[in-house]
PDB file of N, CA and C in Angstrom:
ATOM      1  N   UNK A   1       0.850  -1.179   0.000  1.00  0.00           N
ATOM      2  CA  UNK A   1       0.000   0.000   0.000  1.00  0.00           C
ATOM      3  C   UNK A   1       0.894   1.239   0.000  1.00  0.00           C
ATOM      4  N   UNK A   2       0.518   2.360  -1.147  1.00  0.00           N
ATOM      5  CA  UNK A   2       1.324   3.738  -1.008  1.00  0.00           C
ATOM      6  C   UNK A   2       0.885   4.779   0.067  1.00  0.00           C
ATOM      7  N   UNK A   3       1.654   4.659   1.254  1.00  0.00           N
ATOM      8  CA  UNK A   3       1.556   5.634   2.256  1.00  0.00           C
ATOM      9  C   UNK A   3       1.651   7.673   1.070  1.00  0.00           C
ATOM     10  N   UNK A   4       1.858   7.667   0.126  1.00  0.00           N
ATOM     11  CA  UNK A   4       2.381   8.739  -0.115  1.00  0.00           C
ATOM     12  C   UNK A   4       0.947   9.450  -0.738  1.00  0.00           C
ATOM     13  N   UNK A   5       0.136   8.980  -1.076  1.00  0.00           N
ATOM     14  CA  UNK A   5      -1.054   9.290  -1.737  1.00  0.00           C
ATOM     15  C   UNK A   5      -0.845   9.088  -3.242  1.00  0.00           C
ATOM     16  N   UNK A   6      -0.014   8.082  -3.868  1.00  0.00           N
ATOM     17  CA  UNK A   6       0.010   7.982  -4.796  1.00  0.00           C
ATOM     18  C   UNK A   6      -1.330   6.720  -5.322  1.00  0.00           C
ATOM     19  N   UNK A   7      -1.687   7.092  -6.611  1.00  0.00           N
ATOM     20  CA  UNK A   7      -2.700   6.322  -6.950  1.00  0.00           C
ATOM     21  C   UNK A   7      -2.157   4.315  -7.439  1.00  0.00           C
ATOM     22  N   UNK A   8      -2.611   3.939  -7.199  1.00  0.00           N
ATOM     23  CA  UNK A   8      -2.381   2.511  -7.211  1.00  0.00           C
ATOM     24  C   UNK A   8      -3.752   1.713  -7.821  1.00  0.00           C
ATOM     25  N   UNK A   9      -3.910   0.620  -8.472  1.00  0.00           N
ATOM     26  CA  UNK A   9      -4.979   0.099  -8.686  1.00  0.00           C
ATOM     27  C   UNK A   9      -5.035  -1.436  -8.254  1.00  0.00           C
ATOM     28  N   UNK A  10      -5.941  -1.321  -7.759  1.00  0.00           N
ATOM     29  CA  UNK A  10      -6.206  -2.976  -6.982  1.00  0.00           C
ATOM     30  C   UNK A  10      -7.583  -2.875  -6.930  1.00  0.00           C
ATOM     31  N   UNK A  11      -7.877  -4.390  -7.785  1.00  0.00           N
ATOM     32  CA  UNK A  11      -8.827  -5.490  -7.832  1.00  0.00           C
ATOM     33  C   UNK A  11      -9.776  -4.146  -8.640  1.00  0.00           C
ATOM     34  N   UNK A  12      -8.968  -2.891  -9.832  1.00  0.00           N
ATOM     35  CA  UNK A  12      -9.572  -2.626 -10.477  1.00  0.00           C
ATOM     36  C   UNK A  12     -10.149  -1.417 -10.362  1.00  0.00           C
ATOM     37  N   UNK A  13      -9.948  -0.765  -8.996  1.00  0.00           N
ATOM     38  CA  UNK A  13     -10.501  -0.016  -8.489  1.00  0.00           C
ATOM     39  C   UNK A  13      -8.837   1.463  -8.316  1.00  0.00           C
ATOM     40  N   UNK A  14      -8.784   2.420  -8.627  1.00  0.00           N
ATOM     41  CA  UNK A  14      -8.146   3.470  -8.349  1.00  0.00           C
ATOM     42  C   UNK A  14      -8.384   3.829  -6.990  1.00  0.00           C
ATOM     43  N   UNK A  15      -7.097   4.375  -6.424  1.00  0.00           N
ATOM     44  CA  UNK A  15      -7.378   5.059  -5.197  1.00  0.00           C
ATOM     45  C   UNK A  15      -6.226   5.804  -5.059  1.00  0.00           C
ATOM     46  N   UNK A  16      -6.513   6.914  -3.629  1.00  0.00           N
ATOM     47  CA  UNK A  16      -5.653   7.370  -3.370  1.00  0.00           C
ATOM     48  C   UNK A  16      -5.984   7.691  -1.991  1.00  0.00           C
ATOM     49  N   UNK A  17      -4.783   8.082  -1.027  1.00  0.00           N
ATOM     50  CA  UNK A  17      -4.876   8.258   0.428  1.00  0.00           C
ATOM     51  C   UNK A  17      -4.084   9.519   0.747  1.00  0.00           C
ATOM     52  N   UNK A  18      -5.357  10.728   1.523  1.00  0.00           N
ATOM     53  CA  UNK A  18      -4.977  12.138   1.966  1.00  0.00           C
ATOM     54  C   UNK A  18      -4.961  11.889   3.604  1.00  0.00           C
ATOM     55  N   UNK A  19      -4.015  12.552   3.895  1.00  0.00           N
ATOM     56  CA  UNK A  19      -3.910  12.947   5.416  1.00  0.00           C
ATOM     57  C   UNK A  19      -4.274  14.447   5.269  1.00  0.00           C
ATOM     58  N   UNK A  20      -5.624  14.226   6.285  1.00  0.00           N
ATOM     59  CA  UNK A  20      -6.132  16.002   6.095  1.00  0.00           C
ATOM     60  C   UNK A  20      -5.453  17.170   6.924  1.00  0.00           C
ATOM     61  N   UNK A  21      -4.858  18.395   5.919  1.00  0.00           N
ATOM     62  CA  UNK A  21      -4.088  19.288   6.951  1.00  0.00           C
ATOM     63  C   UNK A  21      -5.784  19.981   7.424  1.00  0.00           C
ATOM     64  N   UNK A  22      -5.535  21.103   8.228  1.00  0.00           N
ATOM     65  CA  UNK A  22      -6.159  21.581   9.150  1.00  0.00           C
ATOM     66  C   UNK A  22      -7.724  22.167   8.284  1.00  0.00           C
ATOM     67  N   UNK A  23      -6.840  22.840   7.055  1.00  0.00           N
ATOM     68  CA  UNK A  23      -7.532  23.376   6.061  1.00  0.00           C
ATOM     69  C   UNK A  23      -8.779  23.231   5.525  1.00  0.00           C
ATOM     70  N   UNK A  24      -8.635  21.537   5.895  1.00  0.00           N
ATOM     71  CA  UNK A  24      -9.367  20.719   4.775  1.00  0.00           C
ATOM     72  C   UNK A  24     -10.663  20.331   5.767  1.00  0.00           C
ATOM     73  N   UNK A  25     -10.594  20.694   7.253  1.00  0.00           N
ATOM     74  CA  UNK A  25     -10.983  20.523   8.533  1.00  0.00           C
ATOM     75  C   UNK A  25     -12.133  21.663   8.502  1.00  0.00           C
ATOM     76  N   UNK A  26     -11.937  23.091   8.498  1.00  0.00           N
ATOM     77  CA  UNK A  26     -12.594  23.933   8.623  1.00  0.00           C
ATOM     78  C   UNK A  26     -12.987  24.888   7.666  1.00  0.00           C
ATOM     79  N   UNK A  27     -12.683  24.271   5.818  1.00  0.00           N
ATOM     80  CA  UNK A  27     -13.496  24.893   5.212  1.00  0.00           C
ATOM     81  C   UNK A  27     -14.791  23.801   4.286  1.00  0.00           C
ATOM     82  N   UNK A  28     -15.175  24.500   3.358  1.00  0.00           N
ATOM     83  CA  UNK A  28     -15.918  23.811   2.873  1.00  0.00           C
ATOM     84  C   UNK A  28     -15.235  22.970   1.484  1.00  0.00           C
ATOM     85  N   UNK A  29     -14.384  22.518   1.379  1.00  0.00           N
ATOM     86  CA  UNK A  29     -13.488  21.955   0.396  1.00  0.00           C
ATOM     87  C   UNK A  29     -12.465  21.334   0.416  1.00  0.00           C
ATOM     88  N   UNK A  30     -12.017  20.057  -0.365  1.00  0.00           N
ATOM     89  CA  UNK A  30     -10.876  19.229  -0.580  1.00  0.00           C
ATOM     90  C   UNK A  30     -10.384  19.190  -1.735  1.00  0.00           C
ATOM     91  N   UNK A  31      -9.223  19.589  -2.129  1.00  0.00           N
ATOM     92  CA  UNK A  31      -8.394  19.361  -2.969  1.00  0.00           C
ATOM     93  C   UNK A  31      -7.883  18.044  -3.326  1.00  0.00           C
ATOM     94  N   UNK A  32      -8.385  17.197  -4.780  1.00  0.00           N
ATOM     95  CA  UNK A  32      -8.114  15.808  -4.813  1.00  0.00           C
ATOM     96  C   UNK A  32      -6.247  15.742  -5.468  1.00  0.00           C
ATOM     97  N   UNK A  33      -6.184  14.524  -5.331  1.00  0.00           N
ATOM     98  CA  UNK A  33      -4.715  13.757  -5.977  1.00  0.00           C
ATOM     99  C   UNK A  33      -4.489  14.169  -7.001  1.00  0.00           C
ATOM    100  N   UNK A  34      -3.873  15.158  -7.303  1.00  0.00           N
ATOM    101  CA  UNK A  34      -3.242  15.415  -8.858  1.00  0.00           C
ATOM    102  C   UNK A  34      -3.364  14.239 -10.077  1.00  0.00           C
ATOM    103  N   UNK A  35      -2.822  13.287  -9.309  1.00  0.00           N
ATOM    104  CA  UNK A  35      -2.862  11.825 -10.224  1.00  0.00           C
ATOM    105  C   UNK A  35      -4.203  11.216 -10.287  1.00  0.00           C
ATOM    106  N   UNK A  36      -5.481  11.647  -9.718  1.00  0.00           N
ATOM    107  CA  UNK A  36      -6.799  10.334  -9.646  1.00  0.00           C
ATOM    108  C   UNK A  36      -7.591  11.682 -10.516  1.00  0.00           C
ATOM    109  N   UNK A  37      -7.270  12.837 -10.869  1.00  0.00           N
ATOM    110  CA  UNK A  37      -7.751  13.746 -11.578  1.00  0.00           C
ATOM    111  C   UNK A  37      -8.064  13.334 -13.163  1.00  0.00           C
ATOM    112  N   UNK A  38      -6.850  12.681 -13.713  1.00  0.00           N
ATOM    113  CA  UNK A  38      -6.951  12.246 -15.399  1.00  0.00           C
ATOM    114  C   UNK A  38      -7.938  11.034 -15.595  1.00  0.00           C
ATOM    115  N   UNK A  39      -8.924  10.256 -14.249  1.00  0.00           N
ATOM    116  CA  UNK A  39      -9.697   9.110 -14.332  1.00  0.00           C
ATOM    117  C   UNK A  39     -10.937   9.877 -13.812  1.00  0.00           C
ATOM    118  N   UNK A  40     -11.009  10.906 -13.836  1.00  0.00           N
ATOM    119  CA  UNK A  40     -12.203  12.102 -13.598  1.00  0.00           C
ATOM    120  C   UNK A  40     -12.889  12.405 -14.427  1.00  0.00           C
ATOM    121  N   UNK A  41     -14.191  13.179 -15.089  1.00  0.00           N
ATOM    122  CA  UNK A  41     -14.312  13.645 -16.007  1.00  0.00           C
ATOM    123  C   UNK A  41     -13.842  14.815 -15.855  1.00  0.00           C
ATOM    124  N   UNK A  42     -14.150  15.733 -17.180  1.00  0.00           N
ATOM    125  CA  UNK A  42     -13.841  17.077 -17.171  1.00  0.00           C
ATOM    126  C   UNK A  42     -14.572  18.158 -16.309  1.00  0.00           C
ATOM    127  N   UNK A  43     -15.630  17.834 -16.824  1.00  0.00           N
ATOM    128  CA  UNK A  43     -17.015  19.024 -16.371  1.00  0.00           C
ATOM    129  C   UNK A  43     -17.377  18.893 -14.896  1.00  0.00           C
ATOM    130  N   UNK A  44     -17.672  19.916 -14.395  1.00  0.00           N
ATOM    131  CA  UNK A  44     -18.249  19.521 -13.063  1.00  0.00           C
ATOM    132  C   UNK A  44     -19.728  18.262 -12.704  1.00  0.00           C
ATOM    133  N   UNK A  45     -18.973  17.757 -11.614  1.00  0.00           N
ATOM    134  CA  UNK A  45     -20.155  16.733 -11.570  1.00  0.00           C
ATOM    135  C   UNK A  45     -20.603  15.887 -10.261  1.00  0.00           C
ATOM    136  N   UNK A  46     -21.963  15.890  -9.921  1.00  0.00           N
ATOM    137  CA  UNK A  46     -22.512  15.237  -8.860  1.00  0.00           C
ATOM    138  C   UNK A  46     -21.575  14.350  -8.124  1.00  0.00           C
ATOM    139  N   UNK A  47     -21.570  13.992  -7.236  1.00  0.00           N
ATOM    140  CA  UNK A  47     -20.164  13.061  -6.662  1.00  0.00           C
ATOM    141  C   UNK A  47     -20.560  12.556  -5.310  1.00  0.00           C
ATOM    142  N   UNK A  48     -20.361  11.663  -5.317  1.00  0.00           N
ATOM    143  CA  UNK A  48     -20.752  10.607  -3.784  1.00  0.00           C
ATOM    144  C   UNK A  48     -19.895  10.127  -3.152  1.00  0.00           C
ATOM    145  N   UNK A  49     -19.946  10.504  -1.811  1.00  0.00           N
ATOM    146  CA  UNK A  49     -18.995   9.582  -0.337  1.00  0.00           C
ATOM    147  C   UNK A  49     -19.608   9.074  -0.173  1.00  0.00           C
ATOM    148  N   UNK A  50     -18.920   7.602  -0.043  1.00  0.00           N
ATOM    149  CA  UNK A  50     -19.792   6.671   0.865  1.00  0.00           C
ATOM    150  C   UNK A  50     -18.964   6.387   1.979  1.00  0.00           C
ATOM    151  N   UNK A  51     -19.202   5.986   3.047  1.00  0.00           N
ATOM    152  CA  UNK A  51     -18.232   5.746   4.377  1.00  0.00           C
ATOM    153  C   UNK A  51     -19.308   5.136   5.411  1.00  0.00           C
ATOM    154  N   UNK A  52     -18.819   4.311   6.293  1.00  0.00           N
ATOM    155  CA  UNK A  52     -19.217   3.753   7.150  1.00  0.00           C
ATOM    156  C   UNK A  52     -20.940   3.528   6.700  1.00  0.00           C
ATOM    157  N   UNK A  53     -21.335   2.707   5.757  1.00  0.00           N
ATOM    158  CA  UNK A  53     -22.742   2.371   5.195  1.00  0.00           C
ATOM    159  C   UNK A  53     -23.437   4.086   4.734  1.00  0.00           C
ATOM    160  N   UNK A  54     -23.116   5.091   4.786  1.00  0.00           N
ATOM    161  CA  UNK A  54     -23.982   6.276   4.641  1.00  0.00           C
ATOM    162  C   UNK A  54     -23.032   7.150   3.415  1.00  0.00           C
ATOM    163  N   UNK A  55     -23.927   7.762   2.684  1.00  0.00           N
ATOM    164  CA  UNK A  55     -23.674   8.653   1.629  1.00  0.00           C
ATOM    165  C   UNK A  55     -23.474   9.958   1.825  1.00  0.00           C
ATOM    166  N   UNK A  56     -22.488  11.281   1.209  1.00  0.00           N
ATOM    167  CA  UNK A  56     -22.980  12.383   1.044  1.00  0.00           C
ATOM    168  C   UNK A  56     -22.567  12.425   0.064  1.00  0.00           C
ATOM    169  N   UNK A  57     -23.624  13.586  -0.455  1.00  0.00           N
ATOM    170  CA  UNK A  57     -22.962  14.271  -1.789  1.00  0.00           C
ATOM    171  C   UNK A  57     -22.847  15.419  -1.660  1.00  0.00           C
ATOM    172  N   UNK A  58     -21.714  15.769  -2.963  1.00  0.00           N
ATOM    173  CA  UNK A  58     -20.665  16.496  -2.997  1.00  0.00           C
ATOM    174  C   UNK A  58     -20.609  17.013  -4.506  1.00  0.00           C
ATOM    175  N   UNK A  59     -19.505  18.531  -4.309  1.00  0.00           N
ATOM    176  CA  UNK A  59     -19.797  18.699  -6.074  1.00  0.00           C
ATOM    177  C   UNK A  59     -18.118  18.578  -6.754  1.00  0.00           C
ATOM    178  N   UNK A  60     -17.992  17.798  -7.264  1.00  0.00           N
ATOM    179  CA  UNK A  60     -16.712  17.586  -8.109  1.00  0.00           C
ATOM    180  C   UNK A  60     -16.590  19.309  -9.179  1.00  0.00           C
ATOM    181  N   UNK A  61     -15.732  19.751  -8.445  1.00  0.00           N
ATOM    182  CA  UNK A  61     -15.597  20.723  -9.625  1.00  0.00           C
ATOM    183  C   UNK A  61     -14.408  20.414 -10.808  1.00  0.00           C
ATOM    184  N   UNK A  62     -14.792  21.668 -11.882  1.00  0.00           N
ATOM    185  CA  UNK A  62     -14.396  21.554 -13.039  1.00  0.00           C
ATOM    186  C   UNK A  62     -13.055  22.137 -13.479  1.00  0.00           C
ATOM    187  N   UNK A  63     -12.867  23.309 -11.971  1.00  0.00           N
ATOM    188  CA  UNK A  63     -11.596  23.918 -12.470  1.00  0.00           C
ATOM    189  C   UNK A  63     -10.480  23.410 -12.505  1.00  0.00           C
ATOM    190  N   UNK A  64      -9.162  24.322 -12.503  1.00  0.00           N
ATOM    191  CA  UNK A  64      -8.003  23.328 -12.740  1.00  0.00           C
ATOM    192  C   UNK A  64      -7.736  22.631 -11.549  1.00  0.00           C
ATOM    193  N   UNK A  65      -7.220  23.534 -10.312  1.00  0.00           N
ATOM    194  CA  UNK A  65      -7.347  22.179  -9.399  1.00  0.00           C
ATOM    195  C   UNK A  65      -8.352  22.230  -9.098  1.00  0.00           C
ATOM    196  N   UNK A  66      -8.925  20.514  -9.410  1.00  0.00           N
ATOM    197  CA  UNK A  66      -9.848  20.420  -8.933  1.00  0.00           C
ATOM    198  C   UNK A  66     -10.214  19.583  -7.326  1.00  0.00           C
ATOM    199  N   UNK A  67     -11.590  19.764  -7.246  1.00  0.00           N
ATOM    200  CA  UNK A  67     -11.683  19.321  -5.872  1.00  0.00           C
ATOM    201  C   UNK A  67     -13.692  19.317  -5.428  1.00  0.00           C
ATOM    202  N   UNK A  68     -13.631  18.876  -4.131  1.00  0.00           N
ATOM    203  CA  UNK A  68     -14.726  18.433  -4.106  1.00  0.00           C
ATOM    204  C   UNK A  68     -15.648  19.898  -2.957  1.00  0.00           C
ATOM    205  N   UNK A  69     -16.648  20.297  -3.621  1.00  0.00           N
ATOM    206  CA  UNK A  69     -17.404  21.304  -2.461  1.00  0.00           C
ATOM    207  C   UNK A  69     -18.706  20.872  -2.406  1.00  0.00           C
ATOM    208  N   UNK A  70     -19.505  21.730  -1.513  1.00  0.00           N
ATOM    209  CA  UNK A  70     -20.630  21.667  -1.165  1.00  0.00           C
ATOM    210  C   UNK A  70     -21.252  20.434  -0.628  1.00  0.00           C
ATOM    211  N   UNK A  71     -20.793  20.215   0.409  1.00  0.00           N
ATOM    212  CA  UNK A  71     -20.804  19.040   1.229  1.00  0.00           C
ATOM    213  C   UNK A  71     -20.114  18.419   1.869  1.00  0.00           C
ATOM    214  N   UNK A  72     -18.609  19.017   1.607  1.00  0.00           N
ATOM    215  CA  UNK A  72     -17.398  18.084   2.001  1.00  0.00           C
ATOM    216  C   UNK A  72     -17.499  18.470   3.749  1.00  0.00           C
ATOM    217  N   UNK A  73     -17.847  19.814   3.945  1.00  0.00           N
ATOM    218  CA  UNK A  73     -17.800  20.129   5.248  1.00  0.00           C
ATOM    219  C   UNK A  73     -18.551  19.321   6.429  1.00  0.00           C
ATOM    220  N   UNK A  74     -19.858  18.727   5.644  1.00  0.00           N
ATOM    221  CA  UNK A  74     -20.797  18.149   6.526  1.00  0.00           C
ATOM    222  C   UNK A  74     -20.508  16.595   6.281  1.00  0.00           C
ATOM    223  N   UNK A  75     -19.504  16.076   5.666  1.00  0.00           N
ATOM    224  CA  UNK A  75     -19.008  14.857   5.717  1.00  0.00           C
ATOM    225  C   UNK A  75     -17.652  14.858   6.577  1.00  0.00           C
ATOM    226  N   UNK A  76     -17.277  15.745   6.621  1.00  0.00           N
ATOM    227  CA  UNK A  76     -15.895  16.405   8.044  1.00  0.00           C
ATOM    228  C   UNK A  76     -16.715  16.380   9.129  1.00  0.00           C
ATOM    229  N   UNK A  77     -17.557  16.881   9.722  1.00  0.00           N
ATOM    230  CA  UNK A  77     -18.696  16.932  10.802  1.00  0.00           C
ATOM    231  C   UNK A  77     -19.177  15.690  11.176  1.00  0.00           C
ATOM    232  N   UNK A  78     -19.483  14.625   9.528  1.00  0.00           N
ATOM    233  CA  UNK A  78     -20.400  13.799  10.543  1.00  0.00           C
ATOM    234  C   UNK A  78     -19.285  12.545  10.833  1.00  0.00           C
ATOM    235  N   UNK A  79     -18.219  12.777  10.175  1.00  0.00           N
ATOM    236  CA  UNK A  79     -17.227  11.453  10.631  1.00  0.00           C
ATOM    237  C   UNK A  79     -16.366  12.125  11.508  1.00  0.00           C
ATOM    238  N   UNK A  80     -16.561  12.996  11.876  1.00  0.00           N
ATOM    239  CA  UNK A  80     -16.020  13.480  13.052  1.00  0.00           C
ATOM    240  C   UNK A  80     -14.498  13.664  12.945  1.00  0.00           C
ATOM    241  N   UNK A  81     -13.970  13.925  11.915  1.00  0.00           N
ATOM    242  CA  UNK A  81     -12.750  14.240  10.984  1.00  0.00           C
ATOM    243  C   UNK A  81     -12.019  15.273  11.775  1.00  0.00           C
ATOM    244  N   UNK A  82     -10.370  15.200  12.063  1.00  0.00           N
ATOM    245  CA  UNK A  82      -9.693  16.046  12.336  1.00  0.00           C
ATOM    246  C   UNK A  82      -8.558  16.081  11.644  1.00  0.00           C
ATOM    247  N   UNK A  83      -7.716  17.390  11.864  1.00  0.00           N
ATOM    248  CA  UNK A  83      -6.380  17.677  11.078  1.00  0.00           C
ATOM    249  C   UNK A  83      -5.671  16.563  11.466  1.00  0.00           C
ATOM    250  N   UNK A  84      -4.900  15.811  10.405  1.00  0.00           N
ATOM    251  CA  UNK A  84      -4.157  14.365  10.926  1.00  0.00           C
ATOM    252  C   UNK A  84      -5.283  13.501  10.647  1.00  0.00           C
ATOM    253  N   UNK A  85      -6.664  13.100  10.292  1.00  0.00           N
ATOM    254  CA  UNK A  85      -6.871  12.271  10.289  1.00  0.00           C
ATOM    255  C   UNK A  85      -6.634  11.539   8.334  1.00  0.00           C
ATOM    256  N   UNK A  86      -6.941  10.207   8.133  1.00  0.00           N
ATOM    257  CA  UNK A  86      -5.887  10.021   7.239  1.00  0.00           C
ATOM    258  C   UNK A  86      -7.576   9.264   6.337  1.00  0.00           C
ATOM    259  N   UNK A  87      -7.320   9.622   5.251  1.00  0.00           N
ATOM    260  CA  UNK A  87      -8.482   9.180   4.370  1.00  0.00           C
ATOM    261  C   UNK A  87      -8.354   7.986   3.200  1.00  0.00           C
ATOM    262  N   UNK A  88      -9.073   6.782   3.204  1.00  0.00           N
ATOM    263  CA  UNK A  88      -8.346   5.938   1.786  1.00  0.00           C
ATOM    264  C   UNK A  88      -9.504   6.636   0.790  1.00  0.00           C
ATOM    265  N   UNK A  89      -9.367   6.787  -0.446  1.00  0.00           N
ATOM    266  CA  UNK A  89     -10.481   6.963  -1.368  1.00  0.00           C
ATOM    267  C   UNK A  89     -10.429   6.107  -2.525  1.00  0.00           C
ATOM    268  N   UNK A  90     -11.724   5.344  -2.318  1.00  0.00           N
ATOM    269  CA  UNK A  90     -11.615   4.108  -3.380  1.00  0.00           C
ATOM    270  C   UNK A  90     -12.397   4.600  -4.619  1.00  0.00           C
ATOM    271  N   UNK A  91     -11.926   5.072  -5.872  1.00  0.00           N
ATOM    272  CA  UNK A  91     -13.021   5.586  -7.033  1.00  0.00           C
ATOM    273  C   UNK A  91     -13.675   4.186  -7.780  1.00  0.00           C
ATOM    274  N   UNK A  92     -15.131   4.086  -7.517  1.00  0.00           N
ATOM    275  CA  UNK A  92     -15.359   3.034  -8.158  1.00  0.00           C
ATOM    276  C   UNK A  92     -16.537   3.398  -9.559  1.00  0.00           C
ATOM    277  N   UNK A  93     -16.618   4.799  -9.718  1.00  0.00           N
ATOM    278  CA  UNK A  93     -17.615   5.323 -10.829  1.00  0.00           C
ATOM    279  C   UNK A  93     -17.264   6.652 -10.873  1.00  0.00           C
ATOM    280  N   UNK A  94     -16.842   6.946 -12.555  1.00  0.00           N
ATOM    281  CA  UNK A  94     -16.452   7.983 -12.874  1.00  0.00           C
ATOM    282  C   UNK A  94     -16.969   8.065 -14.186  1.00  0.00           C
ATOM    283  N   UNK A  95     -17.896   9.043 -14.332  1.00  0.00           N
ATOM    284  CA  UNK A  95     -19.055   9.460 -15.507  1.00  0.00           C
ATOM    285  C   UNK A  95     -19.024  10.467 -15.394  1.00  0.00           C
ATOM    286  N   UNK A  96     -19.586  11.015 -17.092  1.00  0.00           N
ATOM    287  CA  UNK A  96     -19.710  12.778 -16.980  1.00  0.00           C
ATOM    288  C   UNK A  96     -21.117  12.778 -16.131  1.00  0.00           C
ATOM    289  N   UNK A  97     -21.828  11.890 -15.510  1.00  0.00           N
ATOM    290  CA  UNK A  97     -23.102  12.410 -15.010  1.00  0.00           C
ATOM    291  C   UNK A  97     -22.890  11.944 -13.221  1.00  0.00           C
ATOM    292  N   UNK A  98     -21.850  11.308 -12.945  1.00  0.00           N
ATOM    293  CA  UNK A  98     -21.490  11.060 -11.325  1.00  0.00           C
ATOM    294  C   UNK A  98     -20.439  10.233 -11.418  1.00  0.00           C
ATOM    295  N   UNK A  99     -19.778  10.619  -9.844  1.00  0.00           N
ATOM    296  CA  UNK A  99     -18.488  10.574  -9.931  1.00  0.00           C
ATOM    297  C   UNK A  99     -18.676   9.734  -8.262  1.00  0.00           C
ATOM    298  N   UNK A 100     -18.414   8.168  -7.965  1.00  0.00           N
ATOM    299  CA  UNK A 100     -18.645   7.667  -6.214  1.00  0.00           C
ATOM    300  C   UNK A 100     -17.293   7.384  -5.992  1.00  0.00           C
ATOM    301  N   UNK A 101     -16.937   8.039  -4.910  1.00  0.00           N
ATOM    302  CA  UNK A 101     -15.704   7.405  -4.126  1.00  0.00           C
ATOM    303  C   UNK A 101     -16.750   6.440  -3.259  1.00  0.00           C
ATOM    304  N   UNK A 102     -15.563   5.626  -2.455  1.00  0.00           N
ATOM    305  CA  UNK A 102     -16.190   4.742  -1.082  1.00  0.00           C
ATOM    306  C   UNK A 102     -14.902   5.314  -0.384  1.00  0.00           C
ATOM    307  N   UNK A 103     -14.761   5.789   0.641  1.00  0.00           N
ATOM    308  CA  UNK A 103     -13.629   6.545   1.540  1.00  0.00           C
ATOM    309  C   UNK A 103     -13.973   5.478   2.827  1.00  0.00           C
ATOM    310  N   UNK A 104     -12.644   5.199   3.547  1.00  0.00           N
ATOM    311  CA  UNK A 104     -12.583   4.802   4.555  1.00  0.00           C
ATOM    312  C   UNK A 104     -11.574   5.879   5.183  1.00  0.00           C
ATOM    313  N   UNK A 105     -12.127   5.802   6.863  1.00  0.00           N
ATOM    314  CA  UNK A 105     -11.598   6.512   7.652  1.00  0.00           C
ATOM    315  C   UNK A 105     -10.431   5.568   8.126  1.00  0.00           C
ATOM    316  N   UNK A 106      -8.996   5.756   8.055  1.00  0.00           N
ATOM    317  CA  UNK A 106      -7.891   5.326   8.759  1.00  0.00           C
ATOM    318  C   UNK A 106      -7.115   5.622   9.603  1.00  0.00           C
ATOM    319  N   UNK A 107      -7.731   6.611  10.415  1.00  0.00           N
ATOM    320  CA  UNK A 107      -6.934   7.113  11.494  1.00  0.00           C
ATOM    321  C   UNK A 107      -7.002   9.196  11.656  1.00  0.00           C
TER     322      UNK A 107
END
């Protein structure tokens, strides 16, 4: 497993793993993996966490870096997320019409 957040593929599935700085804690937004960006679409698009059996959604934006808003904050809230805590993100659907991670919390 790449401790570095580099993307890796196993059993088919892309991922990548963020350790959240503080930033990512108290606003409304996450900045994704440079590298899990080119298995993205272009356009902005609907986007789903799933974690511990429950969903939020989220908006994949379109700009250059891109990243995930409008929701990310209340998925920081309800997993009870702090600076240091460490995220896996498994991409298992990437369409111009939705985009699902499955994220596990690792610490």
């Amino acid at each position: 497993m790449n401790a570095d957040g580099w993307i890796e593929e196993e059993e088919f599935y892309l991922w990548f793993r963020m350790k959240l700085p503080r930033s990512y804690i108290k606003r409304d937004y996450m900045y994704l993996s440079k590298k899990i960006c080119q298995y993205l679409p272009i356009s902005t698009a609907k986007t789903i966490l799933r974690c511990n059996g429950k969903e939020w959604n989220v908006t994949l934006t379109s700009i250059v870096r891109r990243r995930l808003v409008n929701g990310w904050k209340q998925f920081v809230v309800d997993n009870k997320l702090k600076k240091g805590s460490v995220l896996l993100f498994e991409l298992v659907e990437a369409t111009s019409s939705a985009v699902i991670f499955v994220v596990e919390v690792q610490g």
